[in-house]
Protein backbone atom coordinates (compact mmCIF):
# COMPACT_ATOMS: atom_id res chain seq x y z
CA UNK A 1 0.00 0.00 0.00
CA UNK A 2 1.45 3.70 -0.84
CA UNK A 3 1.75 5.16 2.06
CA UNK A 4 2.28 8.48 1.06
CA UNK A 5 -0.02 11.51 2.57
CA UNK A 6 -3.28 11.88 0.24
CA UNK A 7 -3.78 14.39 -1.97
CA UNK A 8 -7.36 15.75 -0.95
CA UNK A 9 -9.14 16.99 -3.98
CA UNK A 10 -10.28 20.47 -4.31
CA UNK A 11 -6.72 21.33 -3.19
CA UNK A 12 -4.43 23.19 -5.47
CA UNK A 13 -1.57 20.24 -5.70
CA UNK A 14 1.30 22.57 -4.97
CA UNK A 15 -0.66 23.64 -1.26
CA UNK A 16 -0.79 20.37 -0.22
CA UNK A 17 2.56 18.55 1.62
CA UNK A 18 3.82 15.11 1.65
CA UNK A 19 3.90 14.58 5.45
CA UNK A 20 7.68 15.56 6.11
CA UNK A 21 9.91 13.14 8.95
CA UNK A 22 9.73 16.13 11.39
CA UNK A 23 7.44 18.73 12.19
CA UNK A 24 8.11 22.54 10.99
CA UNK A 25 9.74 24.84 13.75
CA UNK A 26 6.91 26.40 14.03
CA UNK A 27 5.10 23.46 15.54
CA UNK A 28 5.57 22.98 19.25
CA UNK A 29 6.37 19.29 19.93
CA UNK A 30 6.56 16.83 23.12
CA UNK A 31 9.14 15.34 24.34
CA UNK A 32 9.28 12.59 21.82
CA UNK A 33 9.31 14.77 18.99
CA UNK A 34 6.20 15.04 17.40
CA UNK A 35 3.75 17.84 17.28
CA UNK A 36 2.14 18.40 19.93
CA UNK A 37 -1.53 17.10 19.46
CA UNK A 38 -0.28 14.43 17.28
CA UNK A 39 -3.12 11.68 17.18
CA UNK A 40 -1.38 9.47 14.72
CA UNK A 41 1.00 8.03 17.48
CA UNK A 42 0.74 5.28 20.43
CA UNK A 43 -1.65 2.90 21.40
CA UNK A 44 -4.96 3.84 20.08
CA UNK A 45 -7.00 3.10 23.00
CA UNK A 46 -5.13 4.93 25.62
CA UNK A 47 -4.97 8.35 22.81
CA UNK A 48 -8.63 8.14 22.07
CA UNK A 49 -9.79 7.50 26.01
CA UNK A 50 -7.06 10.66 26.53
CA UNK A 51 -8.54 12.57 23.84
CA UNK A 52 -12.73 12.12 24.37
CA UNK A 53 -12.71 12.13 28.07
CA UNK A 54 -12.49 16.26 28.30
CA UNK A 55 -15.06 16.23 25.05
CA UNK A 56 -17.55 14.41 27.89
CA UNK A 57 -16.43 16.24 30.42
CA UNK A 58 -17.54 18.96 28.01
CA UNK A 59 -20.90 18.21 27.69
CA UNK A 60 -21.91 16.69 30.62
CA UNK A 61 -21.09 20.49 31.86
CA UNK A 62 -23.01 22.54 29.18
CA UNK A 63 -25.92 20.37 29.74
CA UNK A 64 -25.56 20.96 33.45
CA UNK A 65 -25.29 24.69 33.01
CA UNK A 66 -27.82 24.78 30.66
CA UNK A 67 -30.05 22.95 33.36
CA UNK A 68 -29.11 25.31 36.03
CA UNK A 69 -29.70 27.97 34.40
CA UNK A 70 -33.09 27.19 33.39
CA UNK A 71 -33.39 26.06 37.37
CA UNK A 72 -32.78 30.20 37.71
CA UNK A 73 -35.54 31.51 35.02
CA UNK A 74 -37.90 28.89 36.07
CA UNK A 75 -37.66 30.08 40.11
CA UNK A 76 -37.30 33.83 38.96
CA UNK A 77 -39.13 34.61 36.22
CA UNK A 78 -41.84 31.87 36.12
CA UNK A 79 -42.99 29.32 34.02
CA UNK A 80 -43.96 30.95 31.22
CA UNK A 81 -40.59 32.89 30.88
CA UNK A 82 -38.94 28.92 30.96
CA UNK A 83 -40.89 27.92 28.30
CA UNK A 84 -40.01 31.23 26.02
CA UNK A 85 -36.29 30.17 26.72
CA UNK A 86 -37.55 26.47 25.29
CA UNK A 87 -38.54 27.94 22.23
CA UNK A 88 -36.00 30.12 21.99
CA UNK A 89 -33.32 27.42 22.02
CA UNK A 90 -35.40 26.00 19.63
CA UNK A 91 -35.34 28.57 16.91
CA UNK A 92 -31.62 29.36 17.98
CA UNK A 93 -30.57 25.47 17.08
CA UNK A 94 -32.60 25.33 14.08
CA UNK A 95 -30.86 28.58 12.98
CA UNK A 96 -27.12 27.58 13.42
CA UNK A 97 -27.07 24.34 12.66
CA UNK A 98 -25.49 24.56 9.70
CA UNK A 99 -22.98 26.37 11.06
CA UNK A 100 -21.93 23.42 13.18
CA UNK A 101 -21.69 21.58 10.31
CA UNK A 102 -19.25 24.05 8.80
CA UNK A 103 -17.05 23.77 12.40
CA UNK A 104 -17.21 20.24 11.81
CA UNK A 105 -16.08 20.47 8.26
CA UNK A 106 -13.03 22.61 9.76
CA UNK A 107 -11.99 20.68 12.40
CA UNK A 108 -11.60 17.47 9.94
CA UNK A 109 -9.74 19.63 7.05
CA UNK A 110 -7.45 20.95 10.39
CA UNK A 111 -7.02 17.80 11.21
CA UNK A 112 -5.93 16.12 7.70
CA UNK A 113 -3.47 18.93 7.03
CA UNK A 114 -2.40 18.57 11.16
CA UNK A 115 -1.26 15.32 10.87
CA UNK A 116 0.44 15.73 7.64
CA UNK A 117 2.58 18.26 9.76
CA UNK A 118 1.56 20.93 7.29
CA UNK A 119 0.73 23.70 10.04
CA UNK A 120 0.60 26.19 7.39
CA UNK A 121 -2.26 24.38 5.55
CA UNK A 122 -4.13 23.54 8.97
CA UNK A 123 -3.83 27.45 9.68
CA UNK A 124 -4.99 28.34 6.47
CA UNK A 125 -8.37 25.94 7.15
CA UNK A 126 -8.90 27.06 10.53
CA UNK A 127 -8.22 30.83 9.44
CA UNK A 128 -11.23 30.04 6.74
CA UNK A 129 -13.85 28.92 8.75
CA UNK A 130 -13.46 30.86 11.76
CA UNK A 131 -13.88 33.84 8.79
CA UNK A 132 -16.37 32.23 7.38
CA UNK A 133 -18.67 31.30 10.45
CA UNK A 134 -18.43 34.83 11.96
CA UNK A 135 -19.16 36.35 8.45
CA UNK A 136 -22.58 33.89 8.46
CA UNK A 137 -23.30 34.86 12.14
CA UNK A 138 -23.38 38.11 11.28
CA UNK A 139 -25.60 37.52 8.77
CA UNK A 140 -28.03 35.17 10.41
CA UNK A 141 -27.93 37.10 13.42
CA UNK A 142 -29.21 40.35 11.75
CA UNK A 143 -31.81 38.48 10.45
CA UNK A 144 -33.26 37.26 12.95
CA UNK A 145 -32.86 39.86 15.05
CA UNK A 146 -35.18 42.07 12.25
CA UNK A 147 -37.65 38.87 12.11
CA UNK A 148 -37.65 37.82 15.50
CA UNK A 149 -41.44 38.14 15.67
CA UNK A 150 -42.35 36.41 12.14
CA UNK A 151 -39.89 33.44 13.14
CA UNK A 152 -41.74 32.86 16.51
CA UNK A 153 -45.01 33.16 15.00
CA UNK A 154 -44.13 30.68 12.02
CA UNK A 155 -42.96 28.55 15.30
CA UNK A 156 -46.51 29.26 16.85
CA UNK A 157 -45.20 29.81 19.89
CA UNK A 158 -47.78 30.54 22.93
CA UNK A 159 -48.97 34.22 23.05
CA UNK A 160 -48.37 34.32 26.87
CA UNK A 161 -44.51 33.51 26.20
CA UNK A 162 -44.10 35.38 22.81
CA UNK A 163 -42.73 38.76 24.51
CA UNK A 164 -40.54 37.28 26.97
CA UNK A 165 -39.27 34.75 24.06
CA UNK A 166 -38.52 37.72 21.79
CA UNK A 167 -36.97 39.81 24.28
CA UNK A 168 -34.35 36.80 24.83
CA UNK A 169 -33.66 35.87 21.58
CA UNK A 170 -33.20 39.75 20.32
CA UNK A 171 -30.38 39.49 22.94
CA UNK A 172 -28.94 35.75 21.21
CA UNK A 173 -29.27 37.10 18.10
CA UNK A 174 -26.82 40.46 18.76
CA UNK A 175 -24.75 38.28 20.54
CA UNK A 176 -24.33 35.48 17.81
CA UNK A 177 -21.10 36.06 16.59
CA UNK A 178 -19.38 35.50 20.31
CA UNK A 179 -20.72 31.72 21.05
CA UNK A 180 -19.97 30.97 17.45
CA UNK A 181 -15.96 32.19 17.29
CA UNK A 182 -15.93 29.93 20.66
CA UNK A 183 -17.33 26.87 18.81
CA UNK A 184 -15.18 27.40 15.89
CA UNK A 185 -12.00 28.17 17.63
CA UNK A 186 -12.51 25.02 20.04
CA UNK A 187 -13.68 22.44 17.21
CA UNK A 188 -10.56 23.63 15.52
CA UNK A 189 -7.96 23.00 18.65
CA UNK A 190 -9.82 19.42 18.49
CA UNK A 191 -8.77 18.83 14.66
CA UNK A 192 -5.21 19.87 16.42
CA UNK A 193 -5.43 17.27 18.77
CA UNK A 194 -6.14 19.81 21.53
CA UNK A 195 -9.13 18.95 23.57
CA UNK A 196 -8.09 19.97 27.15
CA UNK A 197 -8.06 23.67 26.06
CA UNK A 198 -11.81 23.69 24.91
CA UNK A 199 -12.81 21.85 28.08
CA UNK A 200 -10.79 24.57 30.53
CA UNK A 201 -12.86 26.93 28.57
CA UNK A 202 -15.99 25.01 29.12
CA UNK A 203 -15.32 24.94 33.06
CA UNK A 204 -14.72 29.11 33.00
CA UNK A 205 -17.58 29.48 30.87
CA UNK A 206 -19.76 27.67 32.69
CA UNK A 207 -18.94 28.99 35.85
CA UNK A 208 -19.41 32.65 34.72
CA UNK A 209 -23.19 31.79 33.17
CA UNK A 210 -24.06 30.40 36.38
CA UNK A 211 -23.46 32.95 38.51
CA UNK A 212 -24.22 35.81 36.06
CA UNK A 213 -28.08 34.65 35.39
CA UNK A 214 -29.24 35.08 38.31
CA UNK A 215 -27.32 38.60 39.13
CA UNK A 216 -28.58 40.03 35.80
CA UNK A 217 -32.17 38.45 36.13
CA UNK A 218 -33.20 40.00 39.32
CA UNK A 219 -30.04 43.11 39.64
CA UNK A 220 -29.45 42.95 43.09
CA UNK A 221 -28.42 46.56 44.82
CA UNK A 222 -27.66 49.06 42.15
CA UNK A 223 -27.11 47.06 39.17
CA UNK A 224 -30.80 47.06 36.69
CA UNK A 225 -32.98 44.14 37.12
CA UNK A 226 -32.87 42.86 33.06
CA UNK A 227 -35.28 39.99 33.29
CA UNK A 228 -35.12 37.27 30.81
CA UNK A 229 -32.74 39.79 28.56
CA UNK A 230 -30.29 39.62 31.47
CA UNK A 231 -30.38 35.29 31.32
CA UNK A 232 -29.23 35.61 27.31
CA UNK A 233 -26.72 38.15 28.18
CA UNK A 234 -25.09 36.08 30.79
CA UNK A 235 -24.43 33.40 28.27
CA UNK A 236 -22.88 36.27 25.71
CA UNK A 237 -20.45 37.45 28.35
CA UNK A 238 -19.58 34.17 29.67
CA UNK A 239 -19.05 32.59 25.66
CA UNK A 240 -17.19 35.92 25.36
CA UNK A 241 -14.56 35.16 28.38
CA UNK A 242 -14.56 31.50 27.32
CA UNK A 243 -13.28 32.78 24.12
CA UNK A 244 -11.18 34.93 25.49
CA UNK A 245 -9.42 32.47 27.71
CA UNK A 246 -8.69 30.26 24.22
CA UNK A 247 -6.87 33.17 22.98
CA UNK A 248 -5.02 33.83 25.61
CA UNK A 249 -3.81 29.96 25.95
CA UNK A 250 -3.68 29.78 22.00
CA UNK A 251 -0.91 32.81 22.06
CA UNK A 252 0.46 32.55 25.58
CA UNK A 253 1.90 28.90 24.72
CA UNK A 254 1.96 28.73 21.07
CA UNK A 255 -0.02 26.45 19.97
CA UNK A 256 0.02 24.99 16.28
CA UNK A 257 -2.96 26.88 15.70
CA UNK A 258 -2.70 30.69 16.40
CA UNK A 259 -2.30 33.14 13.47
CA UNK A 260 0.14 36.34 13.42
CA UNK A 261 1.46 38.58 10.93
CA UNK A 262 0.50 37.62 7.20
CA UNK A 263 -1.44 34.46 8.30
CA UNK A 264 -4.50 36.98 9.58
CA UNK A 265 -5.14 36.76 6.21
CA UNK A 266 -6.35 33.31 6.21
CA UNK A 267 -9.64 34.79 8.37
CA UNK A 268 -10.92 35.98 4.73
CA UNK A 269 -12.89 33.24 3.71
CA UNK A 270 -12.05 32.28 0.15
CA UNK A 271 -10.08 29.72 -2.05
CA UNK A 272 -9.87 25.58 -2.07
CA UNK A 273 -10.29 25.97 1.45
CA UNK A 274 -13.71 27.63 1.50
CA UNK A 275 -15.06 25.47 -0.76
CA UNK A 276 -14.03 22.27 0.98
CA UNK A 277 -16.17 23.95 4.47
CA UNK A 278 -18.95 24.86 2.38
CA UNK A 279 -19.64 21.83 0.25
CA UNK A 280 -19.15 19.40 3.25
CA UNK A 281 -20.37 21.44 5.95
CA UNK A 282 -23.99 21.77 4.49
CA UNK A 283 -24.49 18.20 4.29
CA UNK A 284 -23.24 18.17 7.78
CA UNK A 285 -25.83 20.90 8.83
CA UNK A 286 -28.65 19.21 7.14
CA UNK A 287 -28.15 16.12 9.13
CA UNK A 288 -28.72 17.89 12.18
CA UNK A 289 -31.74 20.01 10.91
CA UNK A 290 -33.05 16.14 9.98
CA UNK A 291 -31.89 14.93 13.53
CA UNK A 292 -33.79 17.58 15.33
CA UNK A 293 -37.05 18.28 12.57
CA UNK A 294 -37.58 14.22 13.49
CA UNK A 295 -37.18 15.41 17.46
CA UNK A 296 -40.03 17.38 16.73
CA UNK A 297 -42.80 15.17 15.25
CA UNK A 298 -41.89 12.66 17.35
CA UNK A 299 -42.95 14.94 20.19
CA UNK A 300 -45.88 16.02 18.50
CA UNK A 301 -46.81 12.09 19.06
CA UNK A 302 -45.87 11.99 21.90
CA UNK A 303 -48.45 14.79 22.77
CA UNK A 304 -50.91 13.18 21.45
CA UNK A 305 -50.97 10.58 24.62
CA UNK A 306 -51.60 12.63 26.87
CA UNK A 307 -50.49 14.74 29.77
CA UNK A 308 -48.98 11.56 31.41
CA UNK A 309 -47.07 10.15 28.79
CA UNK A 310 -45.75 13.12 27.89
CA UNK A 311 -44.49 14.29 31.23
CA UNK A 312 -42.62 10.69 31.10
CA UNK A 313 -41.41 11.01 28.10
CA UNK A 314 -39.31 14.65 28.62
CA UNK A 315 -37.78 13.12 32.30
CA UNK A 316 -36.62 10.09 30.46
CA UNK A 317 -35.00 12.21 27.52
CA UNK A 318 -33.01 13.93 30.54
CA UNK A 319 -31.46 10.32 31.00
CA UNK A 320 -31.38 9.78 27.46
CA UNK A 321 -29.23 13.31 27.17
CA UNK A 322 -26.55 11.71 29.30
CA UNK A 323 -27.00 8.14 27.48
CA UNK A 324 -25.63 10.23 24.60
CA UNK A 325 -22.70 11.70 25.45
CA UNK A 326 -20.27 9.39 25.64
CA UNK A 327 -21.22 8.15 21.73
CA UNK A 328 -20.69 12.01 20.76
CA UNK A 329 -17.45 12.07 22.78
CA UNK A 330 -16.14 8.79 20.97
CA UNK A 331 -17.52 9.53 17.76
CA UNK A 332 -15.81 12.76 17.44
CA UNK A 333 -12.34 11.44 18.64
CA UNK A 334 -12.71 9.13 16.09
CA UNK A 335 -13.30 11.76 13.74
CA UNK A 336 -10.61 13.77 14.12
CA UNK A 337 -7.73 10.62 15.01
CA UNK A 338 -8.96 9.33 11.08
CA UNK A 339 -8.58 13.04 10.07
CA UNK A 340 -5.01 13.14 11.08
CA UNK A 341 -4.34 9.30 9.84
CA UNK A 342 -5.85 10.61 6.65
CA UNK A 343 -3.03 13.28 6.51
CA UNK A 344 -0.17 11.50 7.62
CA UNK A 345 -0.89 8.45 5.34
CA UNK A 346 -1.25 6.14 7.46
CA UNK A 347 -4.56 4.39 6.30
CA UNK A 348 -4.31 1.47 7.93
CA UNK A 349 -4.11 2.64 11.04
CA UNK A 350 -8.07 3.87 10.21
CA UNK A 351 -9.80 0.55 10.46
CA UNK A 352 -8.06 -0.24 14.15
CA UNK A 353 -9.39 3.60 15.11
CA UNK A 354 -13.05 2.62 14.09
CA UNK A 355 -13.10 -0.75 15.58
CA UNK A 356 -11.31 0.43 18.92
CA UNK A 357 -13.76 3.48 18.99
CA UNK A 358 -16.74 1.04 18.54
CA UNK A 359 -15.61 -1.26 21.50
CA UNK A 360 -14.96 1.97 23.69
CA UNK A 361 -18.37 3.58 23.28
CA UNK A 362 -20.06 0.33 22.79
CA UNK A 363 -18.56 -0.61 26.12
CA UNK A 364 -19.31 2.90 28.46
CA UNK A 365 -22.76 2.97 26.74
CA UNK A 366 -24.15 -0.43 27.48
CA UNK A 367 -22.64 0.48 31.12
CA UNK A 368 -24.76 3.25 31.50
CA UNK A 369 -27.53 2.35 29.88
CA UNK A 370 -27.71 -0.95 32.20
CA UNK A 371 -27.68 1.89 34.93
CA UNK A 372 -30.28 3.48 33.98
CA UNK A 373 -32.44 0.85 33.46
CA UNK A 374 -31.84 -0.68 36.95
CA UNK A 375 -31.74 2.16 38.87
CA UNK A 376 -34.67 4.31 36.62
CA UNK A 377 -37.17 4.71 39.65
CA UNK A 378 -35.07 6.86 41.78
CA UNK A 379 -33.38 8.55 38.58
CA UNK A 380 -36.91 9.30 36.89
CA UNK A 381 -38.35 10.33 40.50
CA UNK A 382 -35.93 13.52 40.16
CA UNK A 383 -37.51 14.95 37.54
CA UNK A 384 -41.56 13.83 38.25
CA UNK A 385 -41.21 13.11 41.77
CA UNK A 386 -41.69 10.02 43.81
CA UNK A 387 -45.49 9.75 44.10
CA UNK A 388 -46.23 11.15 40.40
CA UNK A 389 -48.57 8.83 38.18
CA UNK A 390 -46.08 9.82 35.04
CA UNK A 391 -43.67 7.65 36.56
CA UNK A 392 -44.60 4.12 35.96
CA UNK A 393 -45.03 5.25 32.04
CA UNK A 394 -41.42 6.52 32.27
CA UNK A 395 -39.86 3.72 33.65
CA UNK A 396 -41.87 1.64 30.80
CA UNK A 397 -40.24 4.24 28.45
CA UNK A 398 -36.51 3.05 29.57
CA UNK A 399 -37.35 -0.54 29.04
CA UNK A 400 -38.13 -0.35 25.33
CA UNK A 401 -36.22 2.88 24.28
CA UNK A 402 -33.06 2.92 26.23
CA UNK A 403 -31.49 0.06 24.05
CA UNK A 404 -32.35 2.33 21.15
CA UNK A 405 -29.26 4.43 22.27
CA UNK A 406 -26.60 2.21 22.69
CA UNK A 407 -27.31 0.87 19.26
CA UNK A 408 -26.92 3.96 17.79
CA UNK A 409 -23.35 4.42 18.55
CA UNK A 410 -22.26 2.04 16.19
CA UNK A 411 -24.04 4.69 13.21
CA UNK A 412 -22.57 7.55 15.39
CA UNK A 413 -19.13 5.64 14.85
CA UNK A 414 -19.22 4.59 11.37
CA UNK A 415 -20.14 8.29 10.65
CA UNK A 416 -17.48 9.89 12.36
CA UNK A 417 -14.96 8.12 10.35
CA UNK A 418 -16.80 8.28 6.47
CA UNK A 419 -16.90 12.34 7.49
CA UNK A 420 -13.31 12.44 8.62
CA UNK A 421 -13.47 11.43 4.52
CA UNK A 422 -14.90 13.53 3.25
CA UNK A 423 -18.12 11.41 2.94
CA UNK A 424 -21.17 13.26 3.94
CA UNK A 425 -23.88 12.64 1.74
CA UNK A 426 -24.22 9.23 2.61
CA UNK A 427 -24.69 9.82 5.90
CA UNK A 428 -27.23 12.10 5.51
CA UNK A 429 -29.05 9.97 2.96
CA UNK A 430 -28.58 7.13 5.95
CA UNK A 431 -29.95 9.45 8.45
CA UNK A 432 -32.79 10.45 6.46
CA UNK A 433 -34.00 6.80 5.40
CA UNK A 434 -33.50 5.77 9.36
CA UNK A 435 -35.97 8.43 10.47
CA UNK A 436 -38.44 8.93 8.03
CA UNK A 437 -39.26 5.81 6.47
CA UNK A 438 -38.19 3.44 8.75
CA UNK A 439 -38.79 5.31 12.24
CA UNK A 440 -41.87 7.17 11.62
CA UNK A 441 -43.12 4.44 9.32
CA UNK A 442 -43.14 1.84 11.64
CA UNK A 443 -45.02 3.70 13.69
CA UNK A 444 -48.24 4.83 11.44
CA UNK A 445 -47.69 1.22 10.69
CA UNK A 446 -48.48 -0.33 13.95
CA UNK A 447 -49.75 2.46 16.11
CA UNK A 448 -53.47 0.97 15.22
CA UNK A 449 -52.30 -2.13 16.87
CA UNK A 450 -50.35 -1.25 19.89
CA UNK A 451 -51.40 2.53 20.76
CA UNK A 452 -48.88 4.44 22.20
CA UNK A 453 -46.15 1.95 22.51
CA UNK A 454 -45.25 2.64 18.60
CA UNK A 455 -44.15 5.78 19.82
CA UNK A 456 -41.16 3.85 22.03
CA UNK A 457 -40.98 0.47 19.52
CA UNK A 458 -40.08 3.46 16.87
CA UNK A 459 -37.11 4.24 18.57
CA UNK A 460 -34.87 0.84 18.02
CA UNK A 461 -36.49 0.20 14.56
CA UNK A 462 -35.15 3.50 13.26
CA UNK A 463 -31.89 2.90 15.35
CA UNK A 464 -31.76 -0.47 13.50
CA UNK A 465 -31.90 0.68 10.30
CA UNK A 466 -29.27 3.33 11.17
CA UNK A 467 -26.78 1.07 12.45
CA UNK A 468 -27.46 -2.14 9.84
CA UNK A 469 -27.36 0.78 6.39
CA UNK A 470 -24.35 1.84 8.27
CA UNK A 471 -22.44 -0.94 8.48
CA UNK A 472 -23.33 -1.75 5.10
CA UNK A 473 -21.92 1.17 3.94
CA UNK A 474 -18.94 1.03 5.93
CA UNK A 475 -18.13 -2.20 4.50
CA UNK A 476 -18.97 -2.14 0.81
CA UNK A 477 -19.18 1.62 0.25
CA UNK A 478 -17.08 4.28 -1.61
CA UNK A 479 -15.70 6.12 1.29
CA UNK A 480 -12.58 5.73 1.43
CA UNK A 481 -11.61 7.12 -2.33
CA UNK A 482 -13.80 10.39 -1.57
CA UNK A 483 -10.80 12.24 -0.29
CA UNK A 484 -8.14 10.73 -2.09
CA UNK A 485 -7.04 11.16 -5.78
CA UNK A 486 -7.07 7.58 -7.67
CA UNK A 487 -3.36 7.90 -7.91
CA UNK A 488 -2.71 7.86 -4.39
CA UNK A 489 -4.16 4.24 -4.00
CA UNK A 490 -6.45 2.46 -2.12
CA UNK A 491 -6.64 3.13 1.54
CA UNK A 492 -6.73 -0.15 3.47
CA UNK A 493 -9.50 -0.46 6.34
């Protein structure tokens, strides 16, 4: 097999470098040599566990600050001001979604040119879509900050929440461009290999929002009392000292990543590198507009049971939240260790990162979701309370739908590597078919027969499909030539 480093195509030939024996001075290394953030080295178990762990540290956090802080509108501002933050989040995921796509598409083009030791080419990617995403933030955020009111009416969100929902959001939407230069600057260090920098970032931001809410909810002494306005613009300051803590550990040690001088001029968005972010990121984006349009209707069936089963069903997704985590964790150290194989040519090594990734969150998944299962009374009971009659439905809910998850990180797997590609269409076509047809088939199917359990037997059919069109793909699919110019050769699994 040619081990040489791919040449990814929509790359001018003469950008791209052969991945040289040592890394450029400008690359910090350890103390065995090699760049610092190199994924391409050791034993693949230890580097990915190293690697994920402060991605789930991560989000166990943001979900916990995003719980506490709804904890702090709920107590101070009332229901109805907790459900305007709802669907507010709402319109705020549906709105940058594809601009997670595009950070994902730049962490796995940072991550191909990182671990062909071209630092100039990784800068020149991470330059582009950090330009790029702020110039679309801009864009999106003026928008909707003009049609706040027409998007929450096209939502048709409750007139007794409307006011308070567009008074938050006009604050999220001014604020855009400051949580999205944090996402993009800490999905980046991950394509470097860096994931202990976004996660100390996490922990300040976090932190900050906590305490902040509540201070610029009520104003206590002489500072104004802002309402639900003051909630948003906690999270603006605290993504802004998040982001402002990257910086400063970006510059203050060095790190592969930062841009001075001449390379500022990477933050214009243009060239071979644009359109790589572009034409893979909106595939990317899609997926999770599909992921969370299907989130909807599947509530609006779950509605349709009643007050019970619907009160069951949102404490068991807070378990479910959790359930997830490690699979996104995995998934995207996956992701970006096959990015930098990709770039340092060593293909082979790409098959061993997949199948150790699938054992890994395979393993800490089944774990948990045995957890859950076994201990769901007391669990469930902290969201709907010991005595509630929801809870007996919930607990039902585990034992048909909890399984659901742990299969799914085998798709969430597979996926992470076919991106790390350059393969995105696939996915989304895979997505799409698991969902649609198969998920929300089954259930018009056979909700005459079994009523509302359709709802919960939906869940492992689509998660099925997912994993079994997956695996298919994996093994007889086109993946592995996306990225890689026919003269390069055949990357072995």
């Amino acid at each position: 097999m040619n081990e040489a480093s791919p040449i990814p195509i929509g790359e001018n030939v003469a950008e791209v470098q052969l991945a040289p024996q040592s890394p450029p001075p400008s690359a910090p290394v350890d103390r065995s040599g090699n760049p610092k953030g190199d994924l391409t080295q050791g034993p693949i178990l230890k580097t990915l566990l190293a690697f994920s762990m402060p991605m789930l540290i991560s989000s166990v956090l943001q979900t916990l600050n995003g719980s506490i802080n709804a904890i702090w509108v709920g107590r101070l501002l009332g229901e109805t001001a907790l459900a305007a933050t709802a669907n507010a989040n709402l319109v705020m995921f549906m709105m940058i979604a594809l601009i997670i796509g595009f950070g994902t598409a730049t962490t796995v083009r940072v991550g191909q040119f990182f671990g062909a030791r071209d630092i100039a080419g990784a800068r020149r990617n991470f330059g582009t879509g950090i330009g790029f995403c702020v110039v679309v933030s801009i864009v999106t955020g003026l928008l909707g900050w003009f049609f706040t009111r027409d998007i929450l009416a096209a939502l048709n969100t409750p007139a007794a929440s409307a006011d308070l929902a567009f008074q938050y959001l006009q604050v999220v939407f001014i604020t855009l461009p400051f949580g999205v230069v944090l996402m993009m600057v800490s999905m980046g260090l991950r394509g470097a290999g860096d994931s202990k920098t976004p996660l100390y970032a996490m922990i300040l931001t976090a932190a900050i929002d906590i305490v902040a809410n509540p201070v610029l909810i009520i104003g206590p002494g002489p500072l104004p009392a802002l309402g639900i306005a003051g909630s948003a613009m906690a999270t603006a300051f605290a993504n802004l000292a998040g982001l402002c803590f990257m910086l400063w550990r970006i510059y203050g040690r060095d790190l592969p990543l930062r841009l001075r001088g001449p390379e500022l001029a990477y933050l214009i968005p243009r060239g071979a590198a644009l359109r790589y972010i572009v034409v893979k990121g909106i595939p990317m984006g899609a997926s999770m507009l599909l992921s969370s349009s299907a989130g909807v209707v599947m509530i609006g069936f779950v509605n349709r049971e009643g007050l019970e089963f619907s009160a069951a069903y949102g404490a068991s997704l807070q378990l479910w939240n959790y359930l997830q985590m490690p699979a996104f964790a995995v998934s995207s150290a996956v992701s970006a260790m096959v990015a930098q194989a990709i770039g340092a040519g060593k293909h082979a090594r790409v098959g061993k990162v997949t199948r150790v990734g699938l054992t890994a969150t395979l393993t800490m998944s089944t774990v948990m979701a045995a957890i859950i299962v076994l201990a769901d009374r007391p669990l469930l009971a902290l969201f709907l309370g010991s005595t509630s009659p929801a809870l007996p439905v919930a607990q039902h809910m585990q034992l048909l739908c909890t399984a659901s998850y742990v299969i799914m990180c085998v798709t969430m797997i597979l996926f992470g590597t076919m991106r790390a590609y350059g393969a995105v269409l696939a996915p989304l076509v895979i997505l799409g078919i698991s969902l649609y047809p198969s998920r929300m088939g089954f259930y018009y199917l056979v909700y005459p027969m079994i009523g509302s359990d359709a709802v919960l037997w939906a869940y492992p059919v689509g998660s099925f499909a997912a994993a079994g069109l997956s695996v298919l793909y994996y093994l007889k699919g086109n993946w592995r030539r996306i990225n890689v110019l026919p003269e390069v050769g055949p990357p072995a699994s």
